[in-house]
N, C-alpha and C. Protein backbone atom coordinates (compact mmCIF):
# COMPACT_ATOMS: atom_id res chain seq x y z
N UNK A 1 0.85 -1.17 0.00
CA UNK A 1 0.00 0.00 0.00
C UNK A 1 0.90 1.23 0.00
N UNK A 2 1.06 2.24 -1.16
CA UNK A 2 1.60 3.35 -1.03
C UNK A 2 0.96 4.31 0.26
N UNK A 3 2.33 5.02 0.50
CA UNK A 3 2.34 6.03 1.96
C UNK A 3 2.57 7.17 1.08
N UNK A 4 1.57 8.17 2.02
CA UNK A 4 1.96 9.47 1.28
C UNK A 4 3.06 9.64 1.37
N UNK A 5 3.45 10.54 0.22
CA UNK A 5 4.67 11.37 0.00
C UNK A 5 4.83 12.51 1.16
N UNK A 6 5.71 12.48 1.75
CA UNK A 6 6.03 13.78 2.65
C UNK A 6 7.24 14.69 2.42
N UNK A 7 6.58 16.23 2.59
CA UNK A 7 7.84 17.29 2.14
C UNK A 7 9.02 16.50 3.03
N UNK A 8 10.02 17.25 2.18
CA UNK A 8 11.98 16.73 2.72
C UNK A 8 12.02 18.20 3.01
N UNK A 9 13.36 18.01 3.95
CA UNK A 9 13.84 19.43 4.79
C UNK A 9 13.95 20.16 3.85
N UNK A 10 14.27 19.95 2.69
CA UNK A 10 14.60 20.98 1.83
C UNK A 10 13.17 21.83 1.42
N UNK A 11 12.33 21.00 1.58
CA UNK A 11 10.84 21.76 0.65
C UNK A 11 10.50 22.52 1.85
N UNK A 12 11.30 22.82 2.90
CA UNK A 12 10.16 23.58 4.53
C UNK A 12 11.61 24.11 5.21
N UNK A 13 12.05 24.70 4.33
CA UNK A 13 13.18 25.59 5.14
C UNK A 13 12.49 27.16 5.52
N UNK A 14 11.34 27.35 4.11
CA UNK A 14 10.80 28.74 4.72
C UNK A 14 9.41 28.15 5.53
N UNK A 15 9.16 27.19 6.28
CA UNK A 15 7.85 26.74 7.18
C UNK A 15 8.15 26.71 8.47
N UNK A 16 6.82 27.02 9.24
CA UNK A 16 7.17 26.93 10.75
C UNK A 16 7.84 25.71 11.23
N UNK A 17 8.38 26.27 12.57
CA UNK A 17 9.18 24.87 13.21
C UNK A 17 8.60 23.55 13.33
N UNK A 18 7.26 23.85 13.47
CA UNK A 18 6.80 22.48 13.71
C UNK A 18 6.52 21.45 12.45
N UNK A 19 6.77 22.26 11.35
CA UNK A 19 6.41 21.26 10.01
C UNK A 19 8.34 21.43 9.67
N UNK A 20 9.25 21.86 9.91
CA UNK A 20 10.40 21.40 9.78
C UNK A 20 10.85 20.41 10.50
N UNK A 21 10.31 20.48 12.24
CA UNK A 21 10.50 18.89 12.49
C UNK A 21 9.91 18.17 12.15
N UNK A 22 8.75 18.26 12.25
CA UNK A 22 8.58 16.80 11.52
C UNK A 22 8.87 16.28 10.11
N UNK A 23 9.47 17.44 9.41
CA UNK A 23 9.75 16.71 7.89
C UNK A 23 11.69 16.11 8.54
N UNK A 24 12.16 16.76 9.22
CA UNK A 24 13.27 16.09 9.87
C UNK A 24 13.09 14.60 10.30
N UNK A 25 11.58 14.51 11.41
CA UNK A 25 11.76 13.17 11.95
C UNK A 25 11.43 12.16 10.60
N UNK A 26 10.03 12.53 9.68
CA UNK A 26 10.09 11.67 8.61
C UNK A 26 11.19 11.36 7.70
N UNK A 27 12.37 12.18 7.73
CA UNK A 27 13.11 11.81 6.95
C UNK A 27 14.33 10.78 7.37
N UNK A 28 14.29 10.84 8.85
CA UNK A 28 15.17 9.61 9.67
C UNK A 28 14.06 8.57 9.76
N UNK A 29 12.99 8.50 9.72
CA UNK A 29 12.33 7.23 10.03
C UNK A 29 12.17 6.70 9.03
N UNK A 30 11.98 7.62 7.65
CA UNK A 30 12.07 6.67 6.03
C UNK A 30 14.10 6.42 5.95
N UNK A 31 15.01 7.06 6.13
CA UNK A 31 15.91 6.17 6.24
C UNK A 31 16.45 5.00 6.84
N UNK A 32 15.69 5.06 8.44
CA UNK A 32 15.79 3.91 8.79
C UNK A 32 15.33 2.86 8.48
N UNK A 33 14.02 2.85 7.85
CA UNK A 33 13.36 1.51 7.17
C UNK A 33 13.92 1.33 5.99
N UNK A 34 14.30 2.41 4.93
CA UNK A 34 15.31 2.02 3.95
C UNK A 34 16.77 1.05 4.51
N UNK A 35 17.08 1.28 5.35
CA UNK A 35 17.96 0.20 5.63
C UNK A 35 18.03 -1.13 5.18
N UNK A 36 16.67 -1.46 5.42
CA UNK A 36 16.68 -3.19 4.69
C UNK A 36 16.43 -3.20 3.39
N UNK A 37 16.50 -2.39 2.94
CA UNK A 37 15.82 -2.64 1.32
C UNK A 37 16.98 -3.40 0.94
N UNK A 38 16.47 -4.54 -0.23
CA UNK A 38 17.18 -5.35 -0.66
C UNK A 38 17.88 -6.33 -0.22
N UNK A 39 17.68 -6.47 1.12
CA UNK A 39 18.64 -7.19 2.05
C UNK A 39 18.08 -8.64 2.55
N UNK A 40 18.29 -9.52 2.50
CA UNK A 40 18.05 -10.94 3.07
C UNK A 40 17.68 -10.80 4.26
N UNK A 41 16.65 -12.20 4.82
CA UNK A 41 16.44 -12.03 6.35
C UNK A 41 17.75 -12.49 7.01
N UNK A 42 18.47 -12.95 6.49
CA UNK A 42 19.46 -13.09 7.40
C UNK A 42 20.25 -12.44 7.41
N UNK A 43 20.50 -11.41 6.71
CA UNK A 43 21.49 -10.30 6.24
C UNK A 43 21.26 -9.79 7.61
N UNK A 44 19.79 -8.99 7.33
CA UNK A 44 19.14 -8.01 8.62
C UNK A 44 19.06 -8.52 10.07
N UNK A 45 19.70 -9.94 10.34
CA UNK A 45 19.91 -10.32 11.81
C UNK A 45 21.14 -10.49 12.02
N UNK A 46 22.11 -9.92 11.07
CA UNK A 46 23.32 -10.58 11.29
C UNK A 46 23.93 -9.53 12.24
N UNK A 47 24.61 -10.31 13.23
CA UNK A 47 25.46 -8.94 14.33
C UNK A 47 27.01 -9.09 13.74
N UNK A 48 26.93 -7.38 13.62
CA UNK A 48 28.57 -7.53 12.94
C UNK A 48 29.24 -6.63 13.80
N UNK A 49 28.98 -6.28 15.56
CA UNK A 49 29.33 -5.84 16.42
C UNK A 49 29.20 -6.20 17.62
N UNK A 50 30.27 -5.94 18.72
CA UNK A 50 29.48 -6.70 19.91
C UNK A 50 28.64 -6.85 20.65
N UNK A 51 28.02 -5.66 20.75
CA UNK A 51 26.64 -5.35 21.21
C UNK A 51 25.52 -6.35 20.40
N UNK A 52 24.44 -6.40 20.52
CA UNK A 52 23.30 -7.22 19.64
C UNK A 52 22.62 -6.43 18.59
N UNK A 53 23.21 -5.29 18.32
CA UNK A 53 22.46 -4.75 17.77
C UNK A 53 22.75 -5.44 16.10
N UNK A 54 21.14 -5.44 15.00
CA UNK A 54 20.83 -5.70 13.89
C UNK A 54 20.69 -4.73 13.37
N UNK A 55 20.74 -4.91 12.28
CA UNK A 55 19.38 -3.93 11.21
C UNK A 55 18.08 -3.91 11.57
N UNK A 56 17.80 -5.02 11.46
CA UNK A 56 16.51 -5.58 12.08
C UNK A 56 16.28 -5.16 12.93
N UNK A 57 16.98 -5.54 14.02
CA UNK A 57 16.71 -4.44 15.41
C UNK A 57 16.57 -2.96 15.86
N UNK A 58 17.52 -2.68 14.72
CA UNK A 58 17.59 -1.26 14.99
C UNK A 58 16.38 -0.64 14.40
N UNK A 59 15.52 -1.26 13.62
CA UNK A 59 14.13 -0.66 13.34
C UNK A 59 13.34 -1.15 14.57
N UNK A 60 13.09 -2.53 14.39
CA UNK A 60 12.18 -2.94 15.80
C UNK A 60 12.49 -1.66 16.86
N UNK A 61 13.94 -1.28 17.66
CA UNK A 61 13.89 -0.52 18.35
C UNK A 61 13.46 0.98 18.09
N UNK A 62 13.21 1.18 17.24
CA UNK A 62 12.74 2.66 16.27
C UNK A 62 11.37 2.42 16.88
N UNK A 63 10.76 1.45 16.43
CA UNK A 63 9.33 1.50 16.90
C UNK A 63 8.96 1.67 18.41
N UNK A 64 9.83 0.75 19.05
CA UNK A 64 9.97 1.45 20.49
C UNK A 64 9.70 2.70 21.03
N UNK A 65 10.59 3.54 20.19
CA UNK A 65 11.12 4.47 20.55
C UNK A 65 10.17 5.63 20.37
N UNK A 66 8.93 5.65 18.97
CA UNK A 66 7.70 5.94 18.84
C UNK A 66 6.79 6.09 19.65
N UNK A 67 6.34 4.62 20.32
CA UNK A 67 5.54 4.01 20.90
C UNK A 67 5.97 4.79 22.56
N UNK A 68 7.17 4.84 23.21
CA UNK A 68 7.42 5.34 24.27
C UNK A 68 7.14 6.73 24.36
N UNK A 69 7.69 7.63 23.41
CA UNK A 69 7.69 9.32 22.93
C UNK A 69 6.47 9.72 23.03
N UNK A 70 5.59 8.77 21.83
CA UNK A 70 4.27 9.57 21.55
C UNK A 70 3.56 8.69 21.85
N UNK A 71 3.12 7.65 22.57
CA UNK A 71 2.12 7.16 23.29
C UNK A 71 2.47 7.17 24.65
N UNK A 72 3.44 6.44 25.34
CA UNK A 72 3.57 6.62 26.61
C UNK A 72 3.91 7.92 27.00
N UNK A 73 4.37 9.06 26.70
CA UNK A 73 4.64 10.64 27.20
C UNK A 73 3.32 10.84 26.61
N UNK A 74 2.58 11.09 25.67
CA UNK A 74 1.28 11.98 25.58
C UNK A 74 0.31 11.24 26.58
N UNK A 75 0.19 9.81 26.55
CA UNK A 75 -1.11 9.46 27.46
C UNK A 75 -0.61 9.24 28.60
N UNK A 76 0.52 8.76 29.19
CA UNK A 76 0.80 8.56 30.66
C UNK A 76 0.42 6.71 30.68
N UNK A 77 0.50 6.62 30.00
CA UNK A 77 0.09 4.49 30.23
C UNK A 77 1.13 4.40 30.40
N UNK A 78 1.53 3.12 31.32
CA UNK A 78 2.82 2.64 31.63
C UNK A 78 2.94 1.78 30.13
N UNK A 79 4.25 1.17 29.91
CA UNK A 79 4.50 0.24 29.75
C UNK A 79 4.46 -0.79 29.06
N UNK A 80 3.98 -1.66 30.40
CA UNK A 80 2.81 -2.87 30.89
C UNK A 80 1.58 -2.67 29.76
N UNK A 81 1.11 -1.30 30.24
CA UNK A 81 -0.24 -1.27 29.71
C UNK A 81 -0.24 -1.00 27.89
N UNK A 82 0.83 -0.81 27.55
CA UNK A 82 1.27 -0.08 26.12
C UNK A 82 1.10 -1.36 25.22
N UNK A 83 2.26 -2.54 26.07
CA UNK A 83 2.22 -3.87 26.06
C UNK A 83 3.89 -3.86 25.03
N UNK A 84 4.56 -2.86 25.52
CA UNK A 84 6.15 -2.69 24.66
C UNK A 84 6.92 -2.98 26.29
N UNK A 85 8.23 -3.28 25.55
CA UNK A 85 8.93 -3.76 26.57
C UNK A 85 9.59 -2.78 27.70
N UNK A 86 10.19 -3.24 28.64
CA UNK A 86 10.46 -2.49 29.88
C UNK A 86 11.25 -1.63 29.53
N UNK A 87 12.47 -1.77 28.95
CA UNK A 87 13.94 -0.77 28.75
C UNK A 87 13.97 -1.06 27.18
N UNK A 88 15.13 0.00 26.81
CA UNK A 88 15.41 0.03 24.99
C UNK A 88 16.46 -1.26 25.26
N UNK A 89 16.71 -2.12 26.09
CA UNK A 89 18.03 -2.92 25.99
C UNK A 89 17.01 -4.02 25.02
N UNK A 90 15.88 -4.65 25.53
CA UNK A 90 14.88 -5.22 25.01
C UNK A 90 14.64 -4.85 23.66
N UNK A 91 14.38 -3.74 23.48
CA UNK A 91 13.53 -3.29 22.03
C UNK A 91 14.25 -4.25 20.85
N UNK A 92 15.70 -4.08 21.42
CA UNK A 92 16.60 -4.64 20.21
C UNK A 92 16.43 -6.22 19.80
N UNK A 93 16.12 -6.73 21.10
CA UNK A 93 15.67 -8.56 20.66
C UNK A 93 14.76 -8.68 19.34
N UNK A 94 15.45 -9.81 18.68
CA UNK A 94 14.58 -10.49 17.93
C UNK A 94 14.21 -11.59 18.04
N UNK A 95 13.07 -11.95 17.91
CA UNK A 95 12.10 -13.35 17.97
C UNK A 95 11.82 -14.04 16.91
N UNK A 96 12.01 -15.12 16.44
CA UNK A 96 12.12 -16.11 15.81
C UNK A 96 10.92 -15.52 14.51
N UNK A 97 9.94 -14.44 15.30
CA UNK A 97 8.94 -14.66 14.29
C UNK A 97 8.92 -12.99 13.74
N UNK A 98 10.03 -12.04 14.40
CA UNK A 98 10.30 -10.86 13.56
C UNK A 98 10.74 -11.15 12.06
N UNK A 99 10.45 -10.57 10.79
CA UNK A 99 10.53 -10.62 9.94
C UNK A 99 10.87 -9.49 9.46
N UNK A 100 11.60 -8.94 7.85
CA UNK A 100 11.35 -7.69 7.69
C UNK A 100 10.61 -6.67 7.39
N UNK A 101 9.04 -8.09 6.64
CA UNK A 101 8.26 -7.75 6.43
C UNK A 101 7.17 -6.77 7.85
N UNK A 102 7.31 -7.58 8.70
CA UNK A 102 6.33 -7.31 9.99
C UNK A 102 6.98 -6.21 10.64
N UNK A 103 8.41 -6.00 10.73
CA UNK A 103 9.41 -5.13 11.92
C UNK A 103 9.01 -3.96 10.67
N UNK A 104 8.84 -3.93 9.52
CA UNK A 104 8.87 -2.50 8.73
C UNK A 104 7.01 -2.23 9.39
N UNK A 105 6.20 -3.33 9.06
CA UNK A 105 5.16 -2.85 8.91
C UNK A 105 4.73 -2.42 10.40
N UNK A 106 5.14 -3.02 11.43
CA UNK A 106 5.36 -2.62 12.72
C UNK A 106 5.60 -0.78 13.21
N UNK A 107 6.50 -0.74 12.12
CA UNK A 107 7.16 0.77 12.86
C UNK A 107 6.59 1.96 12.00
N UNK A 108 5.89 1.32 10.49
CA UNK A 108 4.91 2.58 10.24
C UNK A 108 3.64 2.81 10.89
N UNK A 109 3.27 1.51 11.34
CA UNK A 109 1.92 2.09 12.07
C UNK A 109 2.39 3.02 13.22
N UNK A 110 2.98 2.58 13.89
CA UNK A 110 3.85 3.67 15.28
C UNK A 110 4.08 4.77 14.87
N UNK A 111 4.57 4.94 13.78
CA UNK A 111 4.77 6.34 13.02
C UNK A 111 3.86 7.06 12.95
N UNK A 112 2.78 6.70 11.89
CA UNK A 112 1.43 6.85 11.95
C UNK A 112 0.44 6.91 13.17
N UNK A 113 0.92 6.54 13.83
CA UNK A 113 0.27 6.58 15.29
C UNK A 113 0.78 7.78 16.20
N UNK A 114 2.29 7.86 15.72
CA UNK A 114 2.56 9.07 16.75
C UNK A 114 2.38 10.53 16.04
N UNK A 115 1.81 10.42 14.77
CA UNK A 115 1.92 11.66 14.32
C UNK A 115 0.39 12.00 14.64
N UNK A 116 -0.51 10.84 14.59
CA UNK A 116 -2.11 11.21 15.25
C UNK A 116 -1.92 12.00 16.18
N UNK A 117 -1.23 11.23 17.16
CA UNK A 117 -1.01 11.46 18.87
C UNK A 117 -0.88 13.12 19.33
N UNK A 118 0.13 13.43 18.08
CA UNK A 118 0.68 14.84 18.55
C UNK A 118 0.00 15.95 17.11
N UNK A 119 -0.71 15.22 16.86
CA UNK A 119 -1.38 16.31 15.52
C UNK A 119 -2.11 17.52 15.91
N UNK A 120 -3.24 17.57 17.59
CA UNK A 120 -4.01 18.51 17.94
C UNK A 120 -2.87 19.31 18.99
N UNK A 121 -1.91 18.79 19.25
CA UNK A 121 -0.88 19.26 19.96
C UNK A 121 0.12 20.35 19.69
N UNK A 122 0.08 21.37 20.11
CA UNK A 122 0.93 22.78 19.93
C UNK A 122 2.69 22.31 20.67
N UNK A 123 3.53 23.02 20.02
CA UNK A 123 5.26 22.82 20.19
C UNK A 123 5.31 22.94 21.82
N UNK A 124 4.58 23.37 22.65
CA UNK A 124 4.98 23.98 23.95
C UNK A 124 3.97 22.96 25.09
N UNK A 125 2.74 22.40 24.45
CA UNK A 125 2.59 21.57 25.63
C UNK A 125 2.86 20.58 26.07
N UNK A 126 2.77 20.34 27.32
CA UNK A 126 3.61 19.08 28.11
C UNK A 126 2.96 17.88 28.20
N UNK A 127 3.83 16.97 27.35
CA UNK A 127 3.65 15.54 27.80
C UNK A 127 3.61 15.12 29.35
N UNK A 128 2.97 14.11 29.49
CA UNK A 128 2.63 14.45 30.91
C UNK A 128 3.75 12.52 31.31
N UNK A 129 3.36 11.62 30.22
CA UNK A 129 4.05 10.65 30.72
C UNK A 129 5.25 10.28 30.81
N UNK A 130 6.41 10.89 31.41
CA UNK A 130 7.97 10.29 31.22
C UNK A 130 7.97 10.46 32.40
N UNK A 131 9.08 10.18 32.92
CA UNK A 131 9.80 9.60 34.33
C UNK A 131 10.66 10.92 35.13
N UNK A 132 11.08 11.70 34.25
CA UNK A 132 11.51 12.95 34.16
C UNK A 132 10.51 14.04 34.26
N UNK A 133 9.01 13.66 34.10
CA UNK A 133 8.26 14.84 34.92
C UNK A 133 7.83 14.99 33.56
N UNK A 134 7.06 16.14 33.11
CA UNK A 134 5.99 16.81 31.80
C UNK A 134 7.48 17.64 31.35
N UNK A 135 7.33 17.01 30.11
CA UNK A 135 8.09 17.51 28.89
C UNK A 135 6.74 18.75 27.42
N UNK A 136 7.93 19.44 27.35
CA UNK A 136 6.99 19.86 26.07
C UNK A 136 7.32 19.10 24.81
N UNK A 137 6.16 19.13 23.89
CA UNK A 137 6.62 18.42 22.62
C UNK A 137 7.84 18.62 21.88
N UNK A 138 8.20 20.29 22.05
CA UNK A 138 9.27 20.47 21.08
C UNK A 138 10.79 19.47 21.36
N UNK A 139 10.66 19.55 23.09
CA UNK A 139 11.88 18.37 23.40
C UNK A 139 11.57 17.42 22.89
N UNK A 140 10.27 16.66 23.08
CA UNK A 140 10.50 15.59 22.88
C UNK A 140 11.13 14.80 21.07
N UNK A 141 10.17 16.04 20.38
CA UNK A 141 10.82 15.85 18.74
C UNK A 141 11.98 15.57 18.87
N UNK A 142 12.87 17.24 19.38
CA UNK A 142 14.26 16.98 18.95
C UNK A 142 14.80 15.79 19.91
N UNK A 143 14.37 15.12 20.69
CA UNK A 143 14.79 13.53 21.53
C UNK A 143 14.79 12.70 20.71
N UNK A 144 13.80 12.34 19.92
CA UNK A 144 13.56 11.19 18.91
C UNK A 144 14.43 11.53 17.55
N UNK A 145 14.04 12.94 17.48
CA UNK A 145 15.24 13.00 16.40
C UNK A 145 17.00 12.93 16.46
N UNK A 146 17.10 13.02 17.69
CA UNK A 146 18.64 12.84 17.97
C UNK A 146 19.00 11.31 17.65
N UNK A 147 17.59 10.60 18.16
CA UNK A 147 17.89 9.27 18.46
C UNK A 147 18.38 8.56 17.07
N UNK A 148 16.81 8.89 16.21
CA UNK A 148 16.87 8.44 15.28
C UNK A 148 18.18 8.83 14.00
N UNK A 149 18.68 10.12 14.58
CA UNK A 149 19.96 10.27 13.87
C UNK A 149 21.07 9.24 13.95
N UNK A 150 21.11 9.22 15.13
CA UNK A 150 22.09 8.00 15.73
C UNK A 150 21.94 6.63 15.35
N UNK A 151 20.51 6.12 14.99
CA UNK A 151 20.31 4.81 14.71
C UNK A 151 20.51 5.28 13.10
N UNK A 152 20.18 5.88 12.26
CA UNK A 152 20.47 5.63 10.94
C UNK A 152 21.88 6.14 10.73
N UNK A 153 23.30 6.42 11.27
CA UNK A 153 24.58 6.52 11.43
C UNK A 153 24.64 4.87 11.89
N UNK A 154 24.12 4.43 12.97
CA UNK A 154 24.75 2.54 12.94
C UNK A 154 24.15 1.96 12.19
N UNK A 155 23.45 2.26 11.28
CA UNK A 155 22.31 1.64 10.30
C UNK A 155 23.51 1.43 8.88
N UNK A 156 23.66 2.83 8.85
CA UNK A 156 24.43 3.02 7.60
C UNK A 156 25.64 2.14 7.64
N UNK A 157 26.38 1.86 8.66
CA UNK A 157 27.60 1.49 9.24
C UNK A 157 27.53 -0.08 8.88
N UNK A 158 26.48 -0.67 9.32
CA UNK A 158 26.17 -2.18 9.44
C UNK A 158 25.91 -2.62 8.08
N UNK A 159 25.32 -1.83 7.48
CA UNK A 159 24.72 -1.97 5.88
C UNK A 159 25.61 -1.94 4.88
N UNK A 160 26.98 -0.67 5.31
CA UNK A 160 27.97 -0.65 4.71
C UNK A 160 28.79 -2.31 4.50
N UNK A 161 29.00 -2.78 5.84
CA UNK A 161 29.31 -4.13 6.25
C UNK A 161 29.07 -5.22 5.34
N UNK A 162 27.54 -5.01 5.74
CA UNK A 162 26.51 -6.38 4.52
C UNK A 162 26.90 -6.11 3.25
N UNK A 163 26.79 -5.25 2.36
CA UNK A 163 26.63 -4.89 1.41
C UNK A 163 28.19 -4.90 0.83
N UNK A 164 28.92 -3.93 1.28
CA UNK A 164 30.82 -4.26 0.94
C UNK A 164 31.55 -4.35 1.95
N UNK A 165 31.71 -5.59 2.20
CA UNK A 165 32.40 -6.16 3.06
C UNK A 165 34.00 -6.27 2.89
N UNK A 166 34.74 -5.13 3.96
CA UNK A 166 35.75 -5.11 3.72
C UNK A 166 36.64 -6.22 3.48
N UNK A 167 37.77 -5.92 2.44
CA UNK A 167 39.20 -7.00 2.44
C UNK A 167 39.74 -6.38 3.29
N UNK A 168 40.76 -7.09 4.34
CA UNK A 168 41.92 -6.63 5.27
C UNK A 168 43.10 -6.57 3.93
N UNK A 169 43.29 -5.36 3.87
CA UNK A 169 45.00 -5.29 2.87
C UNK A 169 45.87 -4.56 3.53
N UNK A 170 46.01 -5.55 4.83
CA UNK A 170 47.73 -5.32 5.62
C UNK A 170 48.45 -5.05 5.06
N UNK A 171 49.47 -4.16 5.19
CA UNK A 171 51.19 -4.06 4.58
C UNK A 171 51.98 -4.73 5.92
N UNK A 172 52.38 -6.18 5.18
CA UNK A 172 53.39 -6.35 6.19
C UNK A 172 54.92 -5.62 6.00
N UNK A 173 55.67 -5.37 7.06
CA UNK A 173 56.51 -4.89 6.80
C UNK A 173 57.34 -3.76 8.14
């Protein structure tokens, strides 16, 4: 099913802040799901670092990261009640029955879900659910967007990996 097209930073340099972030966050959350394009399921589970982190994962945890921002900070549900896992150490697991099909289709609905969430919502009012007390939205954007900067930098990194996999060409000597 085609997704709308959404302006890129470039088309909203003269638009208010709040339609420049979000053409910022859409443009890290369509790179991060570009990550797997083309890629095998086993490509996208392969750990090529010591940590656990995937490709795979690193979207699964994207959705997390949605789901915590703009459902658990706008409504105040724990958790438990969200039915996402306790800490981001979790988000990153994969289960026998993640796919790339389901982990992509997973993290647009969250997408889609968090842009509902915060659509009647002005840059300055406070999320009421984080642990840290009522945040305003504008933090919380630029939070997810830091994040998601960071995951499509190890995204790129890992993909680089899969895709051209370095030769070691030591000079002995």
């Amino acid at each position: 099913m085609p997704h709308p097209a959404r302006p890129s930073a470039e088309d909203v340099v003269d638009q208010p802040l709040r339609v420049q972030l979000e053409a910022f966050l859409d443009e890290h959350r369509a790179a991060l799901d570009a990550c797997l394009d083309g890629l095998s399921e086993q490509q996208v589970r392969t750990r090529l670092v010591a940590s656990s982190t995937t490709l795979l994962g690193l979207v699964k945890h994207a959705t997390f990261v949605e789901r915590v921002w703009f459902d658990e900070a706008v409504t105040a549900r724990s958790r438990q009640e969200l039915g996402i896992e306790a800490g981001p150490e979790e988000s990153f697991e994969l289960s026998e029955a993640d796919t790339i099909a389901g982990v992509r289709e997973a993290h647009r609905r969250a997408c889609e879900a968090s842009r509902r969430a915060v659509a009647d919502l002005d840059l300055d009012d406070l999320l009421p659910g984080n642990r840290r007390g009522p945040l305003p939205l504008r933090w919380v954007y630029l939070h997810v967007l830091r994040e998601l900067a960071q995951h499509c930098g190890h995204a790129d990194v890992l993909r680089e990996q899969l895709v051209h996999p370095r030769v070691d060409e030591r000079v002995d000597g």
